[in-house]
Protein backbone atom coordinates (compact mmCIF):
# COMPACT_ATOMS: atom_id res chain seq x y z
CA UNK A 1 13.73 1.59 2.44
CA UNK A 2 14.67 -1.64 3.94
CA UNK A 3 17.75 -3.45 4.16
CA UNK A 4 19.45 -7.10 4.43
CA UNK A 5 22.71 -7.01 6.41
CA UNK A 6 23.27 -10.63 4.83
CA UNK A 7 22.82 -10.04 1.25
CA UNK A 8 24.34 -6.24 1.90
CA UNK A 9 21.42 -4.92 -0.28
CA UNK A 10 18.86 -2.15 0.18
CA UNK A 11 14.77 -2.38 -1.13
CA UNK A 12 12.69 0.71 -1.66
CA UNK A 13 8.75 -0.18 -1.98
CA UNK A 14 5.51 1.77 -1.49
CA UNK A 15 2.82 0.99 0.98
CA UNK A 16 0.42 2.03 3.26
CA UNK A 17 1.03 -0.34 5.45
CA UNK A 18 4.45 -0.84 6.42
CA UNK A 19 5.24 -2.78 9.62
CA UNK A 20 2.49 -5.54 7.29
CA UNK A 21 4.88 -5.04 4.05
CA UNK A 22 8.23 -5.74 5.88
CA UNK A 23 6.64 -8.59 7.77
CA UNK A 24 5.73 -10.02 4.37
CA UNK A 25 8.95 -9.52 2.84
CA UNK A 26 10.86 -11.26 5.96
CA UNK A 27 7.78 -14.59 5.71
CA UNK A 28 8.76 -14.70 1.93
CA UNK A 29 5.68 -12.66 0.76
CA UNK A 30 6.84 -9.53 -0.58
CA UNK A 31 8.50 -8.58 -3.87
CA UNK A 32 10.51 -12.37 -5.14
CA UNK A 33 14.15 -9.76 -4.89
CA UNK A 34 13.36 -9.55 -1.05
CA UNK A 35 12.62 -13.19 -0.75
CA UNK A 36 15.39 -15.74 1.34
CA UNK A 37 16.49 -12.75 3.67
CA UNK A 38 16.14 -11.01 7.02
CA UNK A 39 15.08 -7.62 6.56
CA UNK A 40 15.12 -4.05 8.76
CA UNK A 41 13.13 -1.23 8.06
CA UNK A 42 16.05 1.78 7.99
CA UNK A 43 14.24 4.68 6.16
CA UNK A 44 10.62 6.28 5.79
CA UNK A 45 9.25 8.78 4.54
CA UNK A 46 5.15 10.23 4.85
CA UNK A 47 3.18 11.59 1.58
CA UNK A 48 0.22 13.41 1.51
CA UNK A 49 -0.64 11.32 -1.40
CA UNK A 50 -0.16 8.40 -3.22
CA UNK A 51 0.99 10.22 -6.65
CA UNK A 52 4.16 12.32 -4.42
CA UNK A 53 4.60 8.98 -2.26
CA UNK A 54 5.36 6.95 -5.56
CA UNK A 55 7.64 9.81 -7.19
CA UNK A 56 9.75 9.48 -4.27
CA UNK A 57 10.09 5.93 -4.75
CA UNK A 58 11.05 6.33 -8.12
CA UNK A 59 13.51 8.93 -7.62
CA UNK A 60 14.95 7.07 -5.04
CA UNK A 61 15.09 4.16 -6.79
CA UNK A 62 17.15 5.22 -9.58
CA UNK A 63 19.38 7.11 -7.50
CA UNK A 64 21.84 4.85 -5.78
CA UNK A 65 24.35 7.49 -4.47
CA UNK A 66 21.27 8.47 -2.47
CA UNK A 67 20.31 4.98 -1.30
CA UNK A 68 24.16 4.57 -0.29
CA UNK A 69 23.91 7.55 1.71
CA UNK A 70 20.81 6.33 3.58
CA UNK A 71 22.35 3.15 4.32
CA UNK A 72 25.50 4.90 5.63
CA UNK A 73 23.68 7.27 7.72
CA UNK A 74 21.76 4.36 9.38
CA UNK A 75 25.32 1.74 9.31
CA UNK A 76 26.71 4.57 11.05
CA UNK A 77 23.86 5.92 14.12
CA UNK A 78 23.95 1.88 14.92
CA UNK A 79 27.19 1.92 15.78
C-alpha cells in the first residue's frame, strides 16, 4: 500500500517488483489515480503466490476501515 501525504490518499496494487512499481507511480507511470503525486511505500505484504497475493489486494481494497488503520499505524510510528 502506498500513500500521498498531499492528496491524503492511500493505493493498494500488486507487483513483483515493488521499489520499480512505486518509482513508476512517482515518474507518472503507474495506475492514471496515482499520477500528479509524491508517493511512499507504507505497507507490504509477501505471498507464496500470485492467486493469495491478489486476494489480499482485493480484500484490502474493499475494506477501507482496514486501509485507515494501516495508514494510522504508519501516521503514527513516524511521529
Amino acid at each position: 500500500m502506498i500513500y500521498s501525504k498531499q492528496r491524503n490518499a492511500t493505493y493498494v496494487g500488486y507487483t513483483v517488483n515493488i521499489l520499480k512499481r512505486l518509482n513508476a507511480h512517482n515518474i507518472n507511470k503507474g495506475a492514471k489515480f496515482t499520477r500528479g503525486s509524491n508517493w511512499e511505500l507504507i505497507y507490504s505484504k509477501k505471498f507464496k503466490n500470485k492467486i493469495f497475493a491478489m486476494r489480499y489486494e482485493y480484500k484490502l481494497k474493499k475494506n477501507r476501515n482496514l486501509r485507515k488503520k494501516i495508514l494510522n499505524k504508519h501516521l503514527l510510528s513516524n511521529n
